[in-house]
PDB file of N, CA and C in Angstrom:
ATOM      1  N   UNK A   1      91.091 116.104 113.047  1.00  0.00           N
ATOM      2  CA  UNK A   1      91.297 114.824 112.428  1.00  0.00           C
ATOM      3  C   UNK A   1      90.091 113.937 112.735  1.00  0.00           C
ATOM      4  N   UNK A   2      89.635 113.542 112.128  1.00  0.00           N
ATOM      5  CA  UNK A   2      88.520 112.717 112.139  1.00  0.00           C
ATOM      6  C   UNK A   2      88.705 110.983 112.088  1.00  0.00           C
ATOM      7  N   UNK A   3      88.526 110.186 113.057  1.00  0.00           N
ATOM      8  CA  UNK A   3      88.483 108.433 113.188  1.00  0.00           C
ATOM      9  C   UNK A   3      87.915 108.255 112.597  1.00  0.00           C
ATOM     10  N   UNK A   4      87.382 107.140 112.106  1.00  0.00           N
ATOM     11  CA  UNK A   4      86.674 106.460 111.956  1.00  0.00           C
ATOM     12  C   UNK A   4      86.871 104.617 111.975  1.00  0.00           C
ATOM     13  N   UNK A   5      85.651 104.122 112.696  1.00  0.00           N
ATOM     14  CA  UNK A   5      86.056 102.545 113.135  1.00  0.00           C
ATOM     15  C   UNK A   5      86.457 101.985 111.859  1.00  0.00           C
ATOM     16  N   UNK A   6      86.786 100.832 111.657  1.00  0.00           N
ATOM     17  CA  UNK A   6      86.712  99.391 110.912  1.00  0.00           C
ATOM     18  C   UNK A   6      85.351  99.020 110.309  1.00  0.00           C
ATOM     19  N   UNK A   7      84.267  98.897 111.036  1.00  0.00           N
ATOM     20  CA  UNK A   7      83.205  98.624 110.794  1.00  0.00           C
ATOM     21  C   UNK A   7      82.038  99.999 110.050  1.00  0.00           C
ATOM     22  N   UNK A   8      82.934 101.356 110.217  1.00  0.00           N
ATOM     23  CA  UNK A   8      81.748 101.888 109.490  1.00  0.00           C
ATOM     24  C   UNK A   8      82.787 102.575 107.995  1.00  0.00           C
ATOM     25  N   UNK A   9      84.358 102.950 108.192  1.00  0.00           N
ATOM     26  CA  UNK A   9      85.364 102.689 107.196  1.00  0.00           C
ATOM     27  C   UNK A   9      85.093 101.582 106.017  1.00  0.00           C
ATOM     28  N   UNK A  10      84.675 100.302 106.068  1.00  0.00           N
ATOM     29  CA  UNK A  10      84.704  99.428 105.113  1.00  0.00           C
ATOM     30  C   UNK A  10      83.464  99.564 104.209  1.00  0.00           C
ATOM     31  N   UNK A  11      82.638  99.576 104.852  1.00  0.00           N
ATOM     32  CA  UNK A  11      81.310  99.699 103.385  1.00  0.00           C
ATOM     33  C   UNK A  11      81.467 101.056 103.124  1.00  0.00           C
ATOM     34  N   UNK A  12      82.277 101.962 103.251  1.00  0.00           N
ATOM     35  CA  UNK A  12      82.386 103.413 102.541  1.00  0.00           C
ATOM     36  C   UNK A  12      83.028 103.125 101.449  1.00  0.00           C
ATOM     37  N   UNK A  13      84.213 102.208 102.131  1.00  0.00           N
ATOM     38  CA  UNK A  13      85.255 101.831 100.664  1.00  0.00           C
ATOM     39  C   UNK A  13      84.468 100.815  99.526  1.00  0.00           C
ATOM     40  N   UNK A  14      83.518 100.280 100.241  1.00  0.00           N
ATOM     41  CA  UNK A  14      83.166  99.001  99.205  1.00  0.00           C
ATOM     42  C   UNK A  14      82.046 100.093  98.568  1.00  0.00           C
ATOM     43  N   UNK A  15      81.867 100.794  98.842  1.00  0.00           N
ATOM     44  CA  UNK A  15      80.558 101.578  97.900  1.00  0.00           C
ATOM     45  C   UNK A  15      81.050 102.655  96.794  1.00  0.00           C
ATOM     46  N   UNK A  16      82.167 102.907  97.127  1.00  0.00           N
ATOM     47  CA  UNK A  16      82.883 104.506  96.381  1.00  0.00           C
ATOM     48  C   UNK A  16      83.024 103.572  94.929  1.00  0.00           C
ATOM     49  N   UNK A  17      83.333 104.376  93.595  1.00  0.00           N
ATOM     50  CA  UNK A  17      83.581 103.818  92.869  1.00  0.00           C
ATOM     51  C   UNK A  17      85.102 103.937  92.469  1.00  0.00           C
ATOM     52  N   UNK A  18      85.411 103.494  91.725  1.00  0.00           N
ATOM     53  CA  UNK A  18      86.770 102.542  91.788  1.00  0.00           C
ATOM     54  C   UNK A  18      87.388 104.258  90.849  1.00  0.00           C
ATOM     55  N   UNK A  19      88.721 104.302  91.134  1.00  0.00           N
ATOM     56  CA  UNK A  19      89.473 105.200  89.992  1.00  0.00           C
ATOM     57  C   UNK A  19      89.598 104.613  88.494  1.00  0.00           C
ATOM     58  N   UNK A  20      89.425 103.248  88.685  1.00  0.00           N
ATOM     59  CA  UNK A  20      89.890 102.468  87.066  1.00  0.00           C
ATOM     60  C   UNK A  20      88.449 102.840  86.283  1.00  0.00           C
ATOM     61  N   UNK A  21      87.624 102.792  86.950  1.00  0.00           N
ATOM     62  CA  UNK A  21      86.031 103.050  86.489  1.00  0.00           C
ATOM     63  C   UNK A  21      85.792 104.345  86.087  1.00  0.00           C
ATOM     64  N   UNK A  22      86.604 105.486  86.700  1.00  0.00           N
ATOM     65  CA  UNK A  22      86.884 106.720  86.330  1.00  0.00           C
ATOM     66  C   UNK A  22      87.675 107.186  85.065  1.00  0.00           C
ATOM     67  N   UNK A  23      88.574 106.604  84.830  1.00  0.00           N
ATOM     68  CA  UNK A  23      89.869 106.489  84.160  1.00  0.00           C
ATOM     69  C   UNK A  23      90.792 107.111  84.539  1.00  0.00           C
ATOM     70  N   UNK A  24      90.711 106.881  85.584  1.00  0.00           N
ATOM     71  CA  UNK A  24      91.861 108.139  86.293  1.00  0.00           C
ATOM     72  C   UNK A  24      93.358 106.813  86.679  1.00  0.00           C
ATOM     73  N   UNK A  25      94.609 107.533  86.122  1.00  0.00           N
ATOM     74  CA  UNK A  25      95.928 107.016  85.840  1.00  0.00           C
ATOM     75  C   UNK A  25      95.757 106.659  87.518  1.00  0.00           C
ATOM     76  N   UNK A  26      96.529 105.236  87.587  1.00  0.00           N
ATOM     77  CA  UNK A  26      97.023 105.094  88.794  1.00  0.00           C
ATOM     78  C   UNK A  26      98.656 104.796  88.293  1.00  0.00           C
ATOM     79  N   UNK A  27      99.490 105.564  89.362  1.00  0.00           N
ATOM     80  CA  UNK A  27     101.211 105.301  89.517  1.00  0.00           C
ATOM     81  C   UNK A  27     101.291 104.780  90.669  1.00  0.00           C
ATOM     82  N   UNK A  28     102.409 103.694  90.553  1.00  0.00           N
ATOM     83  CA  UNK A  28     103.049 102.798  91.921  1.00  0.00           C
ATOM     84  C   UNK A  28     104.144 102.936  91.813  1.00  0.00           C
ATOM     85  N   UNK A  29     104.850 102.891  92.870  1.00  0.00           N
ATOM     86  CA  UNK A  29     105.887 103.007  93.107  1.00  0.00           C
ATOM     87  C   UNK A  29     106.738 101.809  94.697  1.00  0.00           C
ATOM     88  N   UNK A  30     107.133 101.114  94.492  1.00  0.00           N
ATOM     89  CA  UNK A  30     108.055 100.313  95.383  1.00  0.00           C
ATOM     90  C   UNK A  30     109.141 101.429  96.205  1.00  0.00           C
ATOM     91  N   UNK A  31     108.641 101.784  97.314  1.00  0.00           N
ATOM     92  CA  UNK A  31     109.979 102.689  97.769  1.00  0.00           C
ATOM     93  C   UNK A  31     111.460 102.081  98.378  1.00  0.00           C
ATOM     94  N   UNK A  32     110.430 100.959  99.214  1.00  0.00           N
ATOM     95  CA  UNK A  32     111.386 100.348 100.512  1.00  0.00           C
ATOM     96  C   UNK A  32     110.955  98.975 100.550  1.00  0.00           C
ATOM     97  N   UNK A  33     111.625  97.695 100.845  1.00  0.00           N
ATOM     98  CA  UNK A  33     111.463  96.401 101.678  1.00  0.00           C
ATOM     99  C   UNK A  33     112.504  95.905 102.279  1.00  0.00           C
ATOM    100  N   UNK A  34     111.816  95.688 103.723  1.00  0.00           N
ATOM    101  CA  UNK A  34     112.919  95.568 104.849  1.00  0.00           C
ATOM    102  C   UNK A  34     111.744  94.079 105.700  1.00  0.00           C
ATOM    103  N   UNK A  35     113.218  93.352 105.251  1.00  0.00           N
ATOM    104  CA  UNK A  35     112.836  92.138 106.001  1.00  0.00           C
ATOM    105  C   UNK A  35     113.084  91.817 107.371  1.00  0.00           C
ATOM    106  N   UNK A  36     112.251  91.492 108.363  1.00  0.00           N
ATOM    107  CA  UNK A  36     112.691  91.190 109.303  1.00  0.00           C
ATOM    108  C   UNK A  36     112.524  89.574 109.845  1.00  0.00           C
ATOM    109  N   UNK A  37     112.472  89.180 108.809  1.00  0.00           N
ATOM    110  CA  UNK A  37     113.018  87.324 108.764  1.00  0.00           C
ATOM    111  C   UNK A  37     112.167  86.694 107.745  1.00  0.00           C
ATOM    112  N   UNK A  38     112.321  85.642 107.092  1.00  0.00           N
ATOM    113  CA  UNK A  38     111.593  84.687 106.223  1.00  0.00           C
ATOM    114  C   UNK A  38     110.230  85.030 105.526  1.00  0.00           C
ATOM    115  N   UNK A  39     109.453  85.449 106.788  1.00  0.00           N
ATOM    116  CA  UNK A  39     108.194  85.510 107.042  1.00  0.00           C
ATOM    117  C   UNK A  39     107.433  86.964 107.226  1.00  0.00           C
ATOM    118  N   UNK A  40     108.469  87.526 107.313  1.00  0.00           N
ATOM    119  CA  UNK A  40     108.053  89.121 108.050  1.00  0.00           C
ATOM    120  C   UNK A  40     108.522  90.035 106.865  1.00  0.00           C
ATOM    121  N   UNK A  41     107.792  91.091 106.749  1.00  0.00           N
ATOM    122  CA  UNK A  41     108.026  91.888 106.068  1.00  0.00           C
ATOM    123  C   UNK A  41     107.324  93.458 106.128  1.00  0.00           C
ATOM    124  N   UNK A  42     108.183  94.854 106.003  1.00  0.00           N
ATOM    125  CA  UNK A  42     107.818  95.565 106.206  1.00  0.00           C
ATOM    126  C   UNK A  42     108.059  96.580 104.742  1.00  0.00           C
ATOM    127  N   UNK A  43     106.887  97.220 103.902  1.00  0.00           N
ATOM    128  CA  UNK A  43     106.912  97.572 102.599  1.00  0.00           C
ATOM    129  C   UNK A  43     106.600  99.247 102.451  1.00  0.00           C
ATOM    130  N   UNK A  44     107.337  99.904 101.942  1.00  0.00           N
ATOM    131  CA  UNK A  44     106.498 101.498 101.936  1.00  0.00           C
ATOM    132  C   UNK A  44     106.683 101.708 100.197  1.00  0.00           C
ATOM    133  N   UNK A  45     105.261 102.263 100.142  1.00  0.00           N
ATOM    134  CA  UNK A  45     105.166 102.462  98.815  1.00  0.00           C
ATOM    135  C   UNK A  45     104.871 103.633  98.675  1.00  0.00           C
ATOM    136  N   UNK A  46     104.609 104.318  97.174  1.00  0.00           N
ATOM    137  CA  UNK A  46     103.925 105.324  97.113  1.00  0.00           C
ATOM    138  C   UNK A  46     102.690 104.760  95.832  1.00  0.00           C
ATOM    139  N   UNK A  47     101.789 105.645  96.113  1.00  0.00           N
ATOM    140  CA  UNK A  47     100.784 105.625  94.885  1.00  0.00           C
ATOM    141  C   UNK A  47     100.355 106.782  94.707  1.00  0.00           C
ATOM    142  N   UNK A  48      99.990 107.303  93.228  1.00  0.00           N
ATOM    143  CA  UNK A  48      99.385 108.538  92.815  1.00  0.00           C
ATOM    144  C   UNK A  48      98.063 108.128  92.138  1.00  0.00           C
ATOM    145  N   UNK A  49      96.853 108.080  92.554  1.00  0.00           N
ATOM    146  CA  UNK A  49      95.621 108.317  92.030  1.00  0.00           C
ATOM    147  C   UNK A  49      94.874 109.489  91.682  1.00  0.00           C
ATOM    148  N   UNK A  50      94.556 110.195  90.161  1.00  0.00           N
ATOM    149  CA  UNK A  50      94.569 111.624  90.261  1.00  0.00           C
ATOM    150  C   UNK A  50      94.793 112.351  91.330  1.00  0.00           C
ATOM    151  N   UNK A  51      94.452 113.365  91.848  1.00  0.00           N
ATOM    152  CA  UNK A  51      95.058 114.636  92.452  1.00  0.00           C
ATOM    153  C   UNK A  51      95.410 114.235  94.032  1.00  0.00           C
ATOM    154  N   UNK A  52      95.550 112.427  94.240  1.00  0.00           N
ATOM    155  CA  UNK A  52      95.793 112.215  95.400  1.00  0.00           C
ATOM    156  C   UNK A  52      96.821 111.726  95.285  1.00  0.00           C
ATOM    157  N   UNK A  53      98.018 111.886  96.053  1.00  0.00           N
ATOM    158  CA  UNK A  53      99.482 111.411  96.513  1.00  0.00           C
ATOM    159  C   UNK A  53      99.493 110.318  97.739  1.00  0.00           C
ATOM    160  N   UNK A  54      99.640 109.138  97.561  1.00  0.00           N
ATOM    161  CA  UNK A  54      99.564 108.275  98.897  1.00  0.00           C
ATOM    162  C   UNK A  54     101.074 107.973  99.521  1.00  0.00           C
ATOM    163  N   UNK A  55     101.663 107.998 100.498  1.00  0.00           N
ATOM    164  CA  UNK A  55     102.245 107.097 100.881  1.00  0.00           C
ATOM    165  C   UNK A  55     101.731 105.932 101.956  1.00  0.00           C
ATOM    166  N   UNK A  56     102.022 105.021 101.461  1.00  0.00           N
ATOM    167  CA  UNK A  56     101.533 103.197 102.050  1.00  0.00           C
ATOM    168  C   UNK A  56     102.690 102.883 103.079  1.00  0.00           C
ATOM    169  N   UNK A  57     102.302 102.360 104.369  1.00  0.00           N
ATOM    170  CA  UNK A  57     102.877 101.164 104.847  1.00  0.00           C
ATOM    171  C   UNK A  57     102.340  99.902 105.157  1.00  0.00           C
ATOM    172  N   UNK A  58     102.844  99.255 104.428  1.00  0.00           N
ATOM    173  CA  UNK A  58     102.132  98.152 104.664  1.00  0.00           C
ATOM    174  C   UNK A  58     102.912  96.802 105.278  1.00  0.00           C
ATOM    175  N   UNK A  59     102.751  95.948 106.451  1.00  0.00           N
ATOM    176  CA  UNK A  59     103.012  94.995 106.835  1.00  0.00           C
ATOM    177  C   UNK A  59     102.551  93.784 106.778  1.00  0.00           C
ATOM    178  N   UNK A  60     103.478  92.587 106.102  1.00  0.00           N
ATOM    179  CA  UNK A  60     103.201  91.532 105.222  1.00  0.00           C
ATOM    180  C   UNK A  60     104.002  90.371 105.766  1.00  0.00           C
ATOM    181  N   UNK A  61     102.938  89.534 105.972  1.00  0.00           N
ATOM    182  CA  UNK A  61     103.665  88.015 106.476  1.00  0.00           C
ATOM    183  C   UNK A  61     103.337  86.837 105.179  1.00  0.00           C
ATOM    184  N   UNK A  62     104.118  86.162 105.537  1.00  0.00           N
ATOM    185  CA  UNK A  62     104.134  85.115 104.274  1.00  0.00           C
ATOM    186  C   UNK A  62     103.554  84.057 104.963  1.00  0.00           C
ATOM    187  N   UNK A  63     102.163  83.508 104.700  1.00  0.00           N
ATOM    188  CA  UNK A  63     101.070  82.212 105.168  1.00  0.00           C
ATOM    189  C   UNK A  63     101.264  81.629 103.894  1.00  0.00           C
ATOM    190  N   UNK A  64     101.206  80.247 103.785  1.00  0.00           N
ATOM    191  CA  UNK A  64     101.131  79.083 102.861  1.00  0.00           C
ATOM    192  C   UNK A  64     101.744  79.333 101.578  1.00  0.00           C
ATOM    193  N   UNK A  65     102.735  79.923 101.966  1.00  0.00           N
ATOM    194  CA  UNK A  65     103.581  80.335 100.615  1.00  0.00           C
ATOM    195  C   UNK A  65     103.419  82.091  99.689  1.00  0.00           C
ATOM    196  N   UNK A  66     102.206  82.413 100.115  1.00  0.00           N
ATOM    197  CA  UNK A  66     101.770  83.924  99.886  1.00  0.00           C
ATOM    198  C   UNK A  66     102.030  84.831 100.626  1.00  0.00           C
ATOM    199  N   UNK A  67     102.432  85.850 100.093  1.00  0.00           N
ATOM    200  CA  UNK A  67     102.752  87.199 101.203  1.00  0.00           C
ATOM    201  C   UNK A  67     100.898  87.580 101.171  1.00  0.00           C
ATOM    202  N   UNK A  68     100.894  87.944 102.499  1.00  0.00           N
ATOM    203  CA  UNK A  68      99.615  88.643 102.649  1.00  0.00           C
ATOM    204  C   UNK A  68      99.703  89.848 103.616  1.00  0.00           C
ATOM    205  N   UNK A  69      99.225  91.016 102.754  1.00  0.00           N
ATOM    206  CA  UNK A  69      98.907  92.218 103.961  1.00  0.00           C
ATOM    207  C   UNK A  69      98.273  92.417 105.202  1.00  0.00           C
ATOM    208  N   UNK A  70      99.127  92.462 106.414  1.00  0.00           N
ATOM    209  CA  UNK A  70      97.580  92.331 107.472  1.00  0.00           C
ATOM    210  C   UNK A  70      97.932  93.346 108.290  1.00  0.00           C
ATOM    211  N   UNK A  71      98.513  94.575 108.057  1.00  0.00           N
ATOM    212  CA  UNK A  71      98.170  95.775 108.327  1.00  0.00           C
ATOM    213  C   UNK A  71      98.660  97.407 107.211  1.00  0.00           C
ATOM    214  N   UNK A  72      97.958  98.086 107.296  1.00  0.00           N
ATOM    215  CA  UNK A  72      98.535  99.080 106.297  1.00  0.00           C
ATOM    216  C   UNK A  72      97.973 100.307 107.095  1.00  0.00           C
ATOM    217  N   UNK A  73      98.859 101.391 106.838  1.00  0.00           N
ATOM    218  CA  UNK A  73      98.379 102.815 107.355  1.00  0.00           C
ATOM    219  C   UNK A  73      99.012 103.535 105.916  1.00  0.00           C
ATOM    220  N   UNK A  74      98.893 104.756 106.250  1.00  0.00           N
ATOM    221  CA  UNK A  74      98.651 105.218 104.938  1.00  0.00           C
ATOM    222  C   UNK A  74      98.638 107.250 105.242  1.00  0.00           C
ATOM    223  N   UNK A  75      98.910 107.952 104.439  1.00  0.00           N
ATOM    224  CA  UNK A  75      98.851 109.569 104.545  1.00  0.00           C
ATOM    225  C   UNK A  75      98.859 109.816 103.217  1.00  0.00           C
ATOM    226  N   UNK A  76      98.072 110.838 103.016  1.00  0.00           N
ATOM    227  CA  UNK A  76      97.802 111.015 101.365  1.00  0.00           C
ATOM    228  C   UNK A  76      97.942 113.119 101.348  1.00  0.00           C
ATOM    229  N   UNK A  77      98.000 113.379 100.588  1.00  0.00           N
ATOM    230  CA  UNK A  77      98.370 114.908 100.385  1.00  0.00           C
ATOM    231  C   UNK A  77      97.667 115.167  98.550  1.00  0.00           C
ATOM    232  N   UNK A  78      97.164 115.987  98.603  1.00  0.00           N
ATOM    233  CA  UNK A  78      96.371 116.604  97.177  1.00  0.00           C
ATOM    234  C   UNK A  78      97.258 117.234  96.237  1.00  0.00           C
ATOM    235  N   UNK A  79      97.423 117.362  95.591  1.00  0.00           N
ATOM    236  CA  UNK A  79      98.532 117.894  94.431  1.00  0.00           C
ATOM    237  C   UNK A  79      97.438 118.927  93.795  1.00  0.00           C
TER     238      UNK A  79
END
């Protein structure tokens, strides 16, 4: 299994080109939301970007009226 930091992870992502630029179908899917008060929120999704299968977790607090993501992990599998 291979790490990789925050700091060398992000300009990989900001450089790759996008799937929409490809034309490759993206599917979403809402699996789960489980609140754990007002403000808190815990979300699992799925997404299919060609031959990649994601499942998302993502954890979401609500600041100034917006839900915002401020952590996500993630496992993906090839079809």
């Amino acid at each position: 299994m291979t790490h990789l930091t925050m700091d060398v992870y992000l300009p990989i992502v900001a450089a790759r080109q996008s799937p929409a630029s490809r034309g490759e179908v993206r599917r979403d899917e809402v699996v789960s939301i489980t609140f754990a008060g007002p403000v808190t929120a815990l979300v699992q999704a799925r997404c299919a970007i060609g031959p990649k299968h994601f499942t998302d977790f993502l954890s979401l607090v609500k600041l100034e009226g917006q839900w915002q993501i401020i952590a996500k992990t993630f496992h993906f599998d090839l079809t």
